[in-house]
N, C-alpha and C. Protein backbone atom coordinates (compact mmCIF):
# COMPACT_ATOMS: atom_id res chain seq x y z
N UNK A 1 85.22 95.80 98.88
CA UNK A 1 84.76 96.63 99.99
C UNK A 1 83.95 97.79 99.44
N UNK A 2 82.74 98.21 99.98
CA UNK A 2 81.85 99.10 99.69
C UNK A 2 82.49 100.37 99.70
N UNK A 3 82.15 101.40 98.93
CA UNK A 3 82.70 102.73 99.72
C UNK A 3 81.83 103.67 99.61
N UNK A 4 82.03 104.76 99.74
CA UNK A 4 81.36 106.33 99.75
C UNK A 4 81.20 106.78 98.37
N UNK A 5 79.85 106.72 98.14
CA UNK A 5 78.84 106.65 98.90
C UNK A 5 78.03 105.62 97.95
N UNK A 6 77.79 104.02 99.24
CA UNK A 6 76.65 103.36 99.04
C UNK A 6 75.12 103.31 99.06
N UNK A 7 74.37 102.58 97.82
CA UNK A 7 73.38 102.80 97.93
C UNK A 7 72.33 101.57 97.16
N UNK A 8 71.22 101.12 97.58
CA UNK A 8 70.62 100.45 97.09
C UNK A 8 69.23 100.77 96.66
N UNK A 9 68.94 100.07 95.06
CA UNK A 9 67.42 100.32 95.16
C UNK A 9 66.64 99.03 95.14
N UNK A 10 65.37 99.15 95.00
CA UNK A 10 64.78 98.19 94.60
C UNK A 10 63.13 98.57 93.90
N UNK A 11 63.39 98.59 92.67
CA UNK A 11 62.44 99.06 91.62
C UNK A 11 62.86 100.69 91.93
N UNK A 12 62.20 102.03 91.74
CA UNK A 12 62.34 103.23 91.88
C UNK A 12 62.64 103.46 93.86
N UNK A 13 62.65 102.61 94.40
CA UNK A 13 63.03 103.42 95.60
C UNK A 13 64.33 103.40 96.28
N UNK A 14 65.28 104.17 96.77
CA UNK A 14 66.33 104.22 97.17
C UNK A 14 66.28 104.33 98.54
N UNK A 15 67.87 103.24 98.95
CA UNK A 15 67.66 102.78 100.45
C UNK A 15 69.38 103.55 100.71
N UNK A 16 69.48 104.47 101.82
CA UNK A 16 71.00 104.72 101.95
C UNK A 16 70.78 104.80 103.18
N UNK A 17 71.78 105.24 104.16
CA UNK A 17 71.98 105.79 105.44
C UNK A 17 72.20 107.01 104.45
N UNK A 18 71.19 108.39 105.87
CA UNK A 18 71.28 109.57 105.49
C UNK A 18 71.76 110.05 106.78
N UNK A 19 72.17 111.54 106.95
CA UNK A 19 73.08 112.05 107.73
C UNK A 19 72.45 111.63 109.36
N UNK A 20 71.31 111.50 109.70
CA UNK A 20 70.48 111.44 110.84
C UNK A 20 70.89 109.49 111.48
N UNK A 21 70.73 108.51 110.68
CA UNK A 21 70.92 107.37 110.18
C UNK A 21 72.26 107.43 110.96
N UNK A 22 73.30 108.30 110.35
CA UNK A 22 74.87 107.90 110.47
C UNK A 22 75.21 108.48 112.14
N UNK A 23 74.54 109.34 112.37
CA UNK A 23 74.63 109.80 113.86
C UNK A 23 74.34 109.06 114.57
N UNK A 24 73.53 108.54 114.81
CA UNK A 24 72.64 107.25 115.57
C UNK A 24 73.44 106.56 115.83
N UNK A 25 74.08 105.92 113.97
CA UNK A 25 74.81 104.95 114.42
C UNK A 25 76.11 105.25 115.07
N UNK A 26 76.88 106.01 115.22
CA UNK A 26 78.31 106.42 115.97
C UNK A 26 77.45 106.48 117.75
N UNK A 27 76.40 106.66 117.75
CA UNK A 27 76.14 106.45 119.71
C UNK A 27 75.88 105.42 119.38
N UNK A 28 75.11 104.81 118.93
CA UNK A 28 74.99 103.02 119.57
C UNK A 28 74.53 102.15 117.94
N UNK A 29 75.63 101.79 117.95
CA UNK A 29 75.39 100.20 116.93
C UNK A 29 75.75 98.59 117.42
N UNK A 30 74.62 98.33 117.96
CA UNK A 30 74.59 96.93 118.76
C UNK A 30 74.75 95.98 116.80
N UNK A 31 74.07 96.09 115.93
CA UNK A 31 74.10 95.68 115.24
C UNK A 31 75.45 95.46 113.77
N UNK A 32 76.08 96.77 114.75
CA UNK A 32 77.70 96.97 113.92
C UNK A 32 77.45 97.07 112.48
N UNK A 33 75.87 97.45 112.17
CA UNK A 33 75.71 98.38 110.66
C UNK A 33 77.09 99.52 110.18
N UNK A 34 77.56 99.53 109.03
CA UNK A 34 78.78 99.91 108.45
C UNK A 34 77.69 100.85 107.53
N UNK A 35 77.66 102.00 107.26
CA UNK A 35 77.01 103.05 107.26
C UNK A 35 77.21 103.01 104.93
N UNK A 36 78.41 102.62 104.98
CA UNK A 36 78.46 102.55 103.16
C UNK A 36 78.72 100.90 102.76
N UNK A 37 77.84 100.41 103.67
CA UNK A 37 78.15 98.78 103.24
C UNK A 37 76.93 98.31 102.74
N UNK A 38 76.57 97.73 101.47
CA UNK A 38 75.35 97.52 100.41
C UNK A 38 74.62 96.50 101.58
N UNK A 39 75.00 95.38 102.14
CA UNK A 39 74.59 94.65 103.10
C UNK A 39 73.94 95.03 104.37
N UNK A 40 74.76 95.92 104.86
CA UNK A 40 74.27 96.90 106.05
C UNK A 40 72.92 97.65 105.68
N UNK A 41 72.92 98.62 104.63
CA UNK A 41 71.77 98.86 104.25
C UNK A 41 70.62 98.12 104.34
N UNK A 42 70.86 97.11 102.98
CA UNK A 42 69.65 95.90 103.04
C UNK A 42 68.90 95.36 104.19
N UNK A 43 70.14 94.69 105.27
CA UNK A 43 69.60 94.58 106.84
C UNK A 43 68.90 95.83 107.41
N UNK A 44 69.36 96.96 107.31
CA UNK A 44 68.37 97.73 108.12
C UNK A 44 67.16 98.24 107.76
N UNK A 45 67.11 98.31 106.38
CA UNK A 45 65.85 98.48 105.62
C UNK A 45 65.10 97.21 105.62
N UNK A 46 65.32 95.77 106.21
CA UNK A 46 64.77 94.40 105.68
C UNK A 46 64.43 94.53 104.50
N UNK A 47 65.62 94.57 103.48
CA UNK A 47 65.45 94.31 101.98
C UNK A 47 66.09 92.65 101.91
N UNK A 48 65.67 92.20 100.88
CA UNK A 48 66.42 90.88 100.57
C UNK A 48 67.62 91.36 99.49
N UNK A 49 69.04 90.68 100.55
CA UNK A 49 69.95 91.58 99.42
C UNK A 49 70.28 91.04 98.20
N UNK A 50 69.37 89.88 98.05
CA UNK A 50 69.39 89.18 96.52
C UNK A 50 67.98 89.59 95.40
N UNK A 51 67.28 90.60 96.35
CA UNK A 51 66.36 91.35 95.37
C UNK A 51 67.07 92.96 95.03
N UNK A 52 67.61 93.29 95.29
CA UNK A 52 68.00 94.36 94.84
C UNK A 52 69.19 95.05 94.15
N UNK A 53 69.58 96.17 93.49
CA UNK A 53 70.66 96.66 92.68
C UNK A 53 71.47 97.75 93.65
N UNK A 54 73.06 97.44 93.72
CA UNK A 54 74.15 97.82 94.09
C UNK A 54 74.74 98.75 93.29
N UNK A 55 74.78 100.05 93.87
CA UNK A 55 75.13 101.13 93.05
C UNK A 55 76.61 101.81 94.59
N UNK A 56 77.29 102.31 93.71
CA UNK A 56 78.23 103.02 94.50
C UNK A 56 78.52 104.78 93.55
N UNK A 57 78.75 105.93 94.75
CA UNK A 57 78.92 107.06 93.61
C UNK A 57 80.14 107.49 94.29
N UNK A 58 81.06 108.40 93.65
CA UNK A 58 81.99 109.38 94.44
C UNK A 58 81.64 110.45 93.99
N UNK A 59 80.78 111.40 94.84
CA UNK A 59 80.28 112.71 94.63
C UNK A 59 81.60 114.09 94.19
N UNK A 60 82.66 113.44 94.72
CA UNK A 60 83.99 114.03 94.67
C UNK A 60 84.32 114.32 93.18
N UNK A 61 84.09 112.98 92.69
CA UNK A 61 85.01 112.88 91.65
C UNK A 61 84.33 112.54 90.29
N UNK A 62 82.85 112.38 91.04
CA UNK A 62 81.57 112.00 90.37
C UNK A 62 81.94 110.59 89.78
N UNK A 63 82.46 109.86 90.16
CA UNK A 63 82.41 108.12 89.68
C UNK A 63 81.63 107.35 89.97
N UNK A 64 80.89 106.85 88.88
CA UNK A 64 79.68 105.95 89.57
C UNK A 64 79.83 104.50 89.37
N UNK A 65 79.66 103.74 89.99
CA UNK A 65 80.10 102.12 89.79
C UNK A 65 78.63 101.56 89.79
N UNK A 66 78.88 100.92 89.24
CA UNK A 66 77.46 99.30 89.41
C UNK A 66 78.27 98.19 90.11
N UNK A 67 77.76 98.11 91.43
CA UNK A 67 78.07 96.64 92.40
C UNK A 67 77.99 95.57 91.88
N UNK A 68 76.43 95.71 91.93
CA UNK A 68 75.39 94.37 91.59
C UNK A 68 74.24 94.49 91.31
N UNK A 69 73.96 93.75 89.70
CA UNK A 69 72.55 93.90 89.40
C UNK A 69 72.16 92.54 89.44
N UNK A 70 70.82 92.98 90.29
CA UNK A 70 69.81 91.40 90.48
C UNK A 70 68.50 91.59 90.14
N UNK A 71 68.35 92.39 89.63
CA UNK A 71 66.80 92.96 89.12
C UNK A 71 66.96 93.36 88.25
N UNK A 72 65.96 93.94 87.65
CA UNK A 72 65.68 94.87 86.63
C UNK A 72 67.00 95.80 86.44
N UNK A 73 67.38 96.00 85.20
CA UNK A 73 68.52 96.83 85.39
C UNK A 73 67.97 98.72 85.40
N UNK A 74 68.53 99.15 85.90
CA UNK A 74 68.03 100.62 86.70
C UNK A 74 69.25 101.67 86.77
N UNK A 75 70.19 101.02 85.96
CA UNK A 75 71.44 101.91 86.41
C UNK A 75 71.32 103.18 85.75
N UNK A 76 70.96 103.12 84.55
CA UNK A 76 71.03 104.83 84.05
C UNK A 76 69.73 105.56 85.34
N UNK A 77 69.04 104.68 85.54
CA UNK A 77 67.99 105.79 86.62
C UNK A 77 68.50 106.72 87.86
N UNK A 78 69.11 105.43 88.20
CA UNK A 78 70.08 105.09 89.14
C UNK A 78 71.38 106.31 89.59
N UNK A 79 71.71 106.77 88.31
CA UNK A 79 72.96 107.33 87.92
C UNK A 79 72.43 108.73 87.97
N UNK A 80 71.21 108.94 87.18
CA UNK A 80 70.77 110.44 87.13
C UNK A 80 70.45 110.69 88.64
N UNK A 81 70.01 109.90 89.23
CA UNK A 81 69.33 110.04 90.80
C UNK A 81 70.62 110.99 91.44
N UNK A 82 71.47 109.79 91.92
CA UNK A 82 72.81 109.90 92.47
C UNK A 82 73.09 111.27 92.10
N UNK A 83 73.45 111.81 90.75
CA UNK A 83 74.26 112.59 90.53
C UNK A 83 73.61 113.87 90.75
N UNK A 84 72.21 113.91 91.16
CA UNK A 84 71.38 115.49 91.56
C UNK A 84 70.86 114.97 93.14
N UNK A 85 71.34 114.39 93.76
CA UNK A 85 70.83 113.90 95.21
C UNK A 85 71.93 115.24 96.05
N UNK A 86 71.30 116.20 97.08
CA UNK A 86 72.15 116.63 97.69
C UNK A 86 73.03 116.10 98.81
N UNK A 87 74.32 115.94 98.73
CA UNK A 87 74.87 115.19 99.92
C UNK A 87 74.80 115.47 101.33
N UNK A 88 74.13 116.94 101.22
CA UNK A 88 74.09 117.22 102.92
C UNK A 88 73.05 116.77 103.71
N UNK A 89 71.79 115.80 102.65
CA UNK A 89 71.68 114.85 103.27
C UNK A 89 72.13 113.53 104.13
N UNK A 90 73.28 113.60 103.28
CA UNK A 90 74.55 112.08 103.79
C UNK A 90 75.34 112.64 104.59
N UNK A 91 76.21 113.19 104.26
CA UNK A 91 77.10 114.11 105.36
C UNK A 91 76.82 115.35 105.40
N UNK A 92 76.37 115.89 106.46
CA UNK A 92 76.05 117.47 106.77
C UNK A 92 77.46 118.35 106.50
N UNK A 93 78.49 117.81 106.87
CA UNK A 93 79.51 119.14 106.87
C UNK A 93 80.03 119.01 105.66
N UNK A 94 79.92 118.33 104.57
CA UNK A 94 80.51 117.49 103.27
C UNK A 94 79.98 118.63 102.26
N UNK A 95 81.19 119.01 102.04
CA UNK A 95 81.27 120.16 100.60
C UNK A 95 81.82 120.35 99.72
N UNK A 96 80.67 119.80 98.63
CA UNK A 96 80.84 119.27 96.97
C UNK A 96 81.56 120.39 96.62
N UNK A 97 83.22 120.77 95.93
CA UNK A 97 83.37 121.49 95.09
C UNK A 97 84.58 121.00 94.13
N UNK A 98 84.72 121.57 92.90
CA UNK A 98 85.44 120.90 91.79
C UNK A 98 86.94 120.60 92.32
N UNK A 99 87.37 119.65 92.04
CA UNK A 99 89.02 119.48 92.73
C UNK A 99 89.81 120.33 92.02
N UNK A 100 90.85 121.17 92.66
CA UNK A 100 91.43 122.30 91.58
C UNK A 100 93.18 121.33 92.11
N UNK A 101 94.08 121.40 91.10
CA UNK A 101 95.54 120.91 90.66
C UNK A 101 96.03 122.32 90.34
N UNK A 102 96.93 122.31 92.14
CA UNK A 102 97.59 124.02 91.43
C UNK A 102 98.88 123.82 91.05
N UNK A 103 99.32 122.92 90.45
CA UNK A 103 100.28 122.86 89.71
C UNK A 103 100.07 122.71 88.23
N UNK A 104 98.78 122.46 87.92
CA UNK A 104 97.95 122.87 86.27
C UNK A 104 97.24 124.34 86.26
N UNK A 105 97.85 125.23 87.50
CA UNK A 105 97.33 126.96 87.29
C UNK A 105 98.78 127.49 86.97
N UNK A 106 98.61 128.10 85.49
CA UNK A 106 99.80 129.18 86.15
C UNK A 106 99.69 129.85 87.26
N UNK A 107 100.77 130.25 87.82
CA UNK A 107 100.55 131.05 89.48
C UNK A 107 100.55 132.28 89.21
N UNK A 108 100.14 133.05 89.96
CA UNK A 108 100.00 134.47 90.10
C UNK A 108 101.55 134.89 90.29
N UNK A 109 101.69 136.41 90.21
CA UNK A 109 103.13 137.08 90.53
C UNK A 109 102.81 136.99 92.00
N UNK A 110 103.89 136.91 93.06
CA UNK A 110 103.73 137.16 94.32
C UNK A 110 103.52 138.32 95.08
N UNK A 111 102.45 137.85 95.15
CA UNK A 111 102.50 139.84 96.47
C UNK A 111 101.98 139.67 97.48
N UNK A 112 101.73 140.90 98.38
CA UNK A 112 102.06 140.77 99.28
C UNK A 112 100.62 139.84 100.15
N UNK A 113 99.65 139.93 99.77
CA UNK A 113 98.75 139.42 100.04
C UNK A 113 99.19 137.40 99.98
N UNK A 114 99.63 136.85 98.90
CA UNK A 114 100.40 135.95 99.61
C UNK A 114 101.07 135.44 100.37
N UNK A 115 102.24 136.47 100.60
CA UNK A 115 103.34 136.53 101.49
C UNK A 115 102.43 136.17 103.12
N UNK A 116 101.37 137.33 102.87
CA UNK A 116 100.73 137.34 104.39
C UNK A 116 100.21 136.30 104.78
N UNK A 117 99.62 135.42 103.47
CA UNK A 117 98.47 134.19 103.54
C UNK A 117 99.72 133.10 103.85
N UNK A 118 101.01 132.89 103.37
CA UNK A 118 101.99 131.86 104.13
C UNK A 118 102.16 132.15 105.63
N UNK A 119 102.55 133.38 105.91
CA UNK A 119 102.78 133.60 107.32
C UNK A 119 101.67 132.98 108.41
N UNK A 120 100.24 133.95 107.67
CA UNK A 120 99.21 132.92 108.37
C UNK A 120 99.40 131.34 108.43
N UNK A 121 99.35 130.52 107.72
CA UNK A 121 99.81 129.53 107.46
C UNK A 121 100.74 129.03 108.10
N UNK A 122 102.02 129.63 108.54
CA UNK A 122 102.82 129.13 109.15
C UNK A 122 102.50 129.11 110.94
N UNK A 123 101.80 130.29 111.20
CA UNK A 123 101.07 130.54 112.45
C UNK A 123 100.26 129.35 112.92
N UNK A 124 99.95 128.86 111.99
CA UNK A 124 98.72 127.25 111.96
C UNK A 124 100.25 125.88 112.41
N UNK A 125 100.50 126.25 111.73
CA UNK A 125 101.81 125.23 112.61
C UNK A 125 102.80 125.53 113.70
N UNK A 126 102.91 126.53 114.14
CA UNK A 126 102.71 127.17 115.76
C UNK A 126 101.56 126.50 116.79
N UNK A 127 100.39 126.71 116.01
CA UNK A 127 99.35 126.60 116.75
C UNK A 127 99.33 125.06 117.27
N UNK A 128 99.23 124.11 116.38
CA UNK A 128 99.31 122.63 116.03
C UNK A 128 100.49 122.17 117.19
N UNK A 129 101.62 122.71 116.96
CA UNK A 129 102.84 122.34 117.94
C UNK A 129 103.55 121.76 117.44
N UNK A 130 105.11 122.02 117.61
CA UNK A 130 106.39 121.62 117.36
C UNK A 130 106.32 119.96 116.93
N UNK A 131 105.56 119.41 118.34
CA UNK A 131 105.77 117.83 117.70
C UNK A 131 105.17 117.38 116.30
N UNK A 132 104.27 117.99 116.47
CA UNK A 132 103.55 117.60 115.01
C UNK A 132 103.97 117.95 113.80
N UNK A 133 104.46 119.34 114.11
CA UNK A 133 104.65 119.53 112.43
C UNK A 133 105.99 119.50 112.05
N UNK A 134 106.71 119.17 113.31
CA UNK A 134 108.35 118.76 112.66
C UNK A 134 108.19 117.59 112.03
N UNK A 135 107.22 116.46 112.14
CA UNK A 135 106.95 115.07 111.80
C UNK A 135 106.54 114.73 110.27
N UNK A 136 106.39 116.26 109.86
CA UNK A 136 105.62 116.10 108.37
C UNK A 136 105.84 117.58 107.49
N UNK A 137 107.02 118.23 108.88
CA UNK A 137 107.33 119.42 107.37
C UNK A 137 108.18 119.33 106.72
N UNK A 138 109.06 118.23 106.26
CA UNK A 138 109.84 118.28 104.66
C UNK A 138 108.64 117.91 103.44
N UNK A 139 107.13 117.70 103.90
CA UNK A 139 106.90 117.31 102.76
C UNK A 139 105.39 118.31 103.01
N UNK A 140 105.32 118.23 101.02
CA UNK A 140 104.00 119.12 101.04
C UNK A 140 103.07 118.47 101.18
N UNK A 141 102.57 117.20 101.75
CA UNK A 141 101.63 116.46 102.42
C UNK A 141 100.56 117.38 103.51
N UNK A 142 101.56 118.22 104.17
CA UNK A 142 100.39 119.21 104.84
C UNK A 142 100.27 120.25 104.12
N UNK A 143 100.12 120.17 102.94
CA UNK A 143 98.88 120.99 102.01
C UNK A 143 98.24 120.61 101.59
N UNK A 144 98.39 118.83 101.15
CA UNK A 144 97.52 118.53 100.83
C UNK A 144 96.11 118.37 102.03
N UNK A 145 96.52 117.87 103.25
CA UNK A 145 95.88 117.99 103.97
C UNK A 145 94.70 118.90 104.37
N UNK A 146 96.02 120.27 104.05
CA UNK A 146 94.75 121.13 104.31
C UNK A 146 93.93 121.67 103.25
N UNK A 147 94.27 121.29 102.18
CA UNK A 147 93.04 121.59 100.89
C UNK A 147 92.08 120.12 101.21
N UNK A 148 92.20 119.25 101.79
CA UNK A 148 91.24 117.96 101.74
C UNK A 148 90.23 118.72 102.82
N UNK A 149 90.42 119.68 103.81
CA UNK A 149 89.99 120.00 104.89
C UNK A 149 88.68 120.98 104.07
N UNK A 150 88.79 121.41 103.10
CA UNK A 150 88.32 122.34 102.16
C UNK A 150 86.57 121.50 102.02
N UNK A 151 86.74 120.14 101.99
CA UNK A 151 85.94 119.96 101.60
C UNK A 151 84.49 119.28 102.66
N UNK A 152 84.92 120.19 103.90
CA UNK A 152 84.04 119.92 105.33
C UNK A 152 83.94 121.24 106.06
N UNK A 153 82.72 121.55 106.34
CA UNK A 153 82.38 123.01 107.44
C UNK A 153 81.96 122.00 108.38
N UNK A 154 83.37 122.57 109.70
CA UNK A 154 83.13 121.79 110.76
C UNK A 154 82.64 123.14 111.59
N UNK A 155 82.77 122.75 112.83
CA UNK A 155 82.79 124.00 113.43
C UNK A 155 83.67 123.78 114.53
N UNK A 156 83.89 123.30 114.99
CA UNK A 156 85.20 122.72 116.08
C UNK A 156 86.33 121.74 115.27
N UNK A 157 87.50 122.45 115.01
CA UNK A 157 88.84 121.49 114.24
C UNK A 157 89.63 121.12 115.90
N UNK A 158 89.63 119.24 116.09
CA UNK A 158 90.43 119.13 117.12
C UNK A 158 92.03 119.40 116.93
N UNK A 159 92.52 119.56 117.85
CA UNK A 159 94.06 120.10 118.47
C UNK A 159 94.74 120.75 117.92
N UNK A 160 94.02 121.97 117.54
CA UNK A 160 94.04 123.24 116.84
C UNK A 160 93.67 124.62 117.60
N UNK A 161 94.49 125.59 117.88
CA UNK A 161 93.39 126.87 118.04
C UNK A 161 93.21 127.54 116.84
N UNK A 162 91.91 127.60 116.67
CA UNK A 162 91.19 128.41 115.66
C UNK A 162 89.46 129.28 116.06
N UNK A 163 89.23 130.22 115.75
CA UNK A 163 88.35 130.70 116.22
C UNK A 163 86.95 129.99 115.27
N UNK A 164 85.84 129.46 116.42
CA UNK A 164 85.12 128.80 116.10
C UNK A 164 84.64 128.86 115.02
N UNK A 165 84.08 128.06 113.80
CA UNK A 165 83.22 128.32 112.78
C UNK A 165 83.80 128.41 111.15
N UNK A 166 85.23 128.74 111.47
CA UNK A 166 86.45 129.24 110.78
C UNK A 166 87.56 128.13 110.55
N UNK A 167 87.57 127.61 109.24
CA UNK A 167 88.54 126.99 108.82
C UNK A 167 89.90 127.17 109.30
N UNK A 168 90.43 126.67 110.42
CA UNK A 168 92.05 126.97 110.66
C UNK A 168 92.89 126.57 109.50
N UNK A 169 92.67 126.14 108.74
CA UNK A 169 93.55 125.76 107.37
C UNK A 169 93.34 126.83 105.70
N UNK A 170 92.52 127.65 106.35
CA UNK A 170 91.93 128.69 105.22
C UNK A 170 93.25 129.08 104.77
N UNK A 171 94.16 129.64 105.37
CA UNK A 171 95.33 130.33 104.35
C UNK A 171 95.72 129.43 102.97
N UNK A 172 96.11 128.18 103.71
CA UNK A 172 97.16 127.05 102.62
C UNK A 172 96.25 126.87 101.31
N UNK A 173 94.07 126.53 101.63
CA UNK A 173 93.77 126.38 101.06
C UNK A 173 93.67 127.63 99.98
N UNK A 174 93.49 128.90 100.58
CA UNK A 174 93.74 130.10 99.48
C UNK A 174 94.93 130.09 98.34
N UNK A 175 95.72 129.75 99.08
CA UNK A 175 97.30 129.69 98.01
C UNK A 175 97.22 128.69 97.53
N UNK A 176 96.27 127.30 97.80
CA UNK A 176 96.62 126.20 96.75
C UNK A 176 95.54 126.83 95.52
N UNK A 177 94.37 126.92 95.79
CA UNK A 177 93.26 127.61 94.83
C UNK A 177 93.63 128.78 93.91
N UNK A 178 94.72 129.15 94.38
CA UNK A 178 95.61 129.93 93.22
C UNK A 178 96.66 129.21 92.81
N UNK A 179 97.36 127.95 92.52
CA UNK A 179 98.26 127.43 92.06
C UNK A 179 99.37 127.85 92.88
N UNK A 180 99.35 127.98 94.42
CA UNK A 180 100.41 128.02 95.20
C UNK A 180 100.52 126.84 96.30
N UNK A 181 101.97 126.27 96.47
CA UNK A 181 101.65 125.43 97.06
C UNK A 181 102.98 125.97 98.47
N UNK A 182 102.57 125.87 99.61
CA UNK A 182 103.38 125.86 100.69
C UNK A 182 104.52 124.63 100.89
N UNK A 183 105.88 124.45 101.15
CA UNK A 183 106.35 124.36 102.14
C UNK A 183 106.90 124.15 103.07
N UNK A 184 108.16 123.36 103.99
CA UNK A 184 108.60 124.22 105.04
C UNK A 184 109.60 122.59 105.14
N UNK A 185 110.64 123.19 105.65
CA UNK A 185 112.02 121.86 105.71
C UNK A 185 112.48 122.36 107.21
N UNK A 186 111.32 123.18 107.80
CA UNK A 186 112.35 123.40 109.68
C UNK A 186 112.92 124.37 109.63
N UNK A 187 113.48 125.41 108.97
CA UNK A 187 113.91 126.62 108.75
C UNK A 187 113.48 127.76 107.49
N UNK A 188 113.33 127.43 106.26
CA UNK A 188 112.83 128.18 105.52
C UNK A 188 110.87 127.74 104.80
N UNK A 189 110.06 128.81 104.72
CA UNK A 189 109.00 128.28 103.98
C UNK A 189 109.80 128.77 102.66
N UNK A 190 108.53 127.78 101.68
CA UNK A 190 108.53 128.28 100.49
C UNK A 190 107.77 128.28 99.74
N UNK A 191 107.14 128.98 98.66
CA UNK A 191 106.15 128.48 97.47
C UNK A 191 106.36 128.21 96.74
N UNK A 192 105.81 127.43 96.31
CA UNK A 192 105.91 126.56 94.90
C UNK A 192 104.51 126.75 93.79
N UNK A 193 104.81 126.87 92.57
CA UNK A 193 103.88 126.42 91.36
C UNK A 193 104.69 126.60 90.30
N UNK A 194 103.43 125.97 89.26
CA UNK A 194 103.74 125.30 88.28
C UNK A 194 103.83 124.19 87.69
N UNK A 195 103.85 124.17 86.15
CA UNK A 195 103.86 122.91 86.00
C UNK A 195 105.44 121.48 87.21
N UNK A 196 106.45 122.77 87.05
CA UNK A 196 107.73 121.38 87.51
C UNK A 196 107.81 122.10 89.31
N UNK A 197 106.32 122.71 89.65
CA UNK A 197 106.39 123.08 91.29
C UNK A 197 108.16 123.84 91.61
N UNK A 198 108.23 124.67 90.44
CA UNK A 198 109.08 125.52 90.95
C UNK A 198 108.87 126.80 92.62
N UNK A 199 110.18 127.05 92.86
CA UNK A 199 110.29 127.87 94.06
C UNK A 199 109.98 129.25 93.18
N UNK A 200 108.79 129.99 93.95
CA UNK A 200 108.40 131.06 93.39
C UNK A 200 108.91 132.25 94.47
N UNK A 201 108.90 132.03 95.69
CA UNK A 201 109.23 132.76 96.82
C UNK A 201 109.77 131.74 97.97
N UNK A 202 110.70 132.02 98.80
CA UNK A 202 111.05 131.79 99.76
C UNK A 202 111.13 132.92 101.44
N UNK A 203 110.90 132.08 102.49
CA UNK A 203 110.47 133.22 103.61
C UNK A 203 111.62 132.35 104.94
N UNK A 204 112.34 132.97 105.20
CA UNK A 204 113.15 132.76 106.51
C UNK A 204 112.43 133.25 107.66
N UNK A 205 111.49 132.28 108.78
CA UNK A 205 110.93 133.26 109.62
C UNK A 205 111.31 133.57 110.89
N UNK A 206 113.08 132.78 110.69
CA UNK A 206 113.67 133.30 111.61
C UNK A 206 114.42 134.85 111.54
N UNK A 207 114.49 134.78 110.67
CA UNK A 207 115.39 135.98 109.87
C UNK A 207 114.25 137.54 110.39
């Protein structure tokens, strides 16, 4: 299966869906074009998909794959292309930044400026509602969540209140970007870092 982000050339020219391309297709695809599928491409460009080279990149993580070569081989070209192409051509809200592991930061001492950035944080699961986040707070899965959120400027987050324009997940991602990680079993928060994600602080917010 193809993934993010597909792309084909044939001799020096490159064929992708770009961000304009991918809009289109979410209102109307009579043709059911798959937006990172090497095939899909080819069809909409009328390339022959047995003349051309199959490249795949993860801008994320910067991994570049070779699909399929049927031509000329082009992959180092190929590779330099990819890796200086801006993505907000491909996805407009999609924002390249280095993946940070805050359990490989030592953590900061706690103060109070943390303390405040959990509370915020916990306010975000107020906001969200009881059903939801009783469903997924024994685990720190909703941090990871919301550092994945890190890597899109939306401007409307659904079934959330947050004031427009503004990351509703900004707190968690602040404390993970410092090697803090949130969090919450239904009665107490807590932080965690470190290498063995020790409890650095704990917050009763019933108390």
């Amino acid at each position: 299966m193809c993934k993010f982000f597909s792309f084909v050339t044939v001799g020096s020219k490159k064929y992708y869906f770009n961000w304009q391309d991918r809009q289109k297709l979410l209102q109307s695809n009579p043709e059911n074009y798959e937006p990172d599928s090497h095939s899909s491409i080819a069809k909409f460009f009328n390339i022959d998909e047995d003349k051309c080279n199959k490249f795949e990149f993860n801008p994320i993580i910067k991994e570049f794959l070779v699909d399929q070569i049927n031509i000329k081989d082009n992959q180092a070209l190929a590779k330099k292309w990819v890796e200086k192409l801006n993505f907000k051509k491909v996805i407009e809200p999609l924002i390249i930044h280095e993946i940070v592991h805050p359990f490989k930061i030592t953590p900061p001492e706690i103060t109070e400026r943390h303390i405040e950035l959990l509370k915020q944080w916990a306010s975000v699961g107020d906001s969200v509602g009881d059903s939801v986040w009783d469903s997924v707070r024994d685990f720190v899965w909703t941090s990871v969540w919301a550092y994945i959120s890190s890597y899109f400027d939306l401007k409307i987050w659904e079934c959330i209140e947050h004031e427009k324009g503004k990351n509703p997940f900004q707190p968690c991602i602040d404390l993970w970007n410092e090697g803090l990680v949130p969090s919450f079993d239904g009665e107490v928060w807590r932080l965690h870092g470190g290498e063995k994600a020790e409890i650095l602080y704990t917050w009763n917010k019933n108390e």
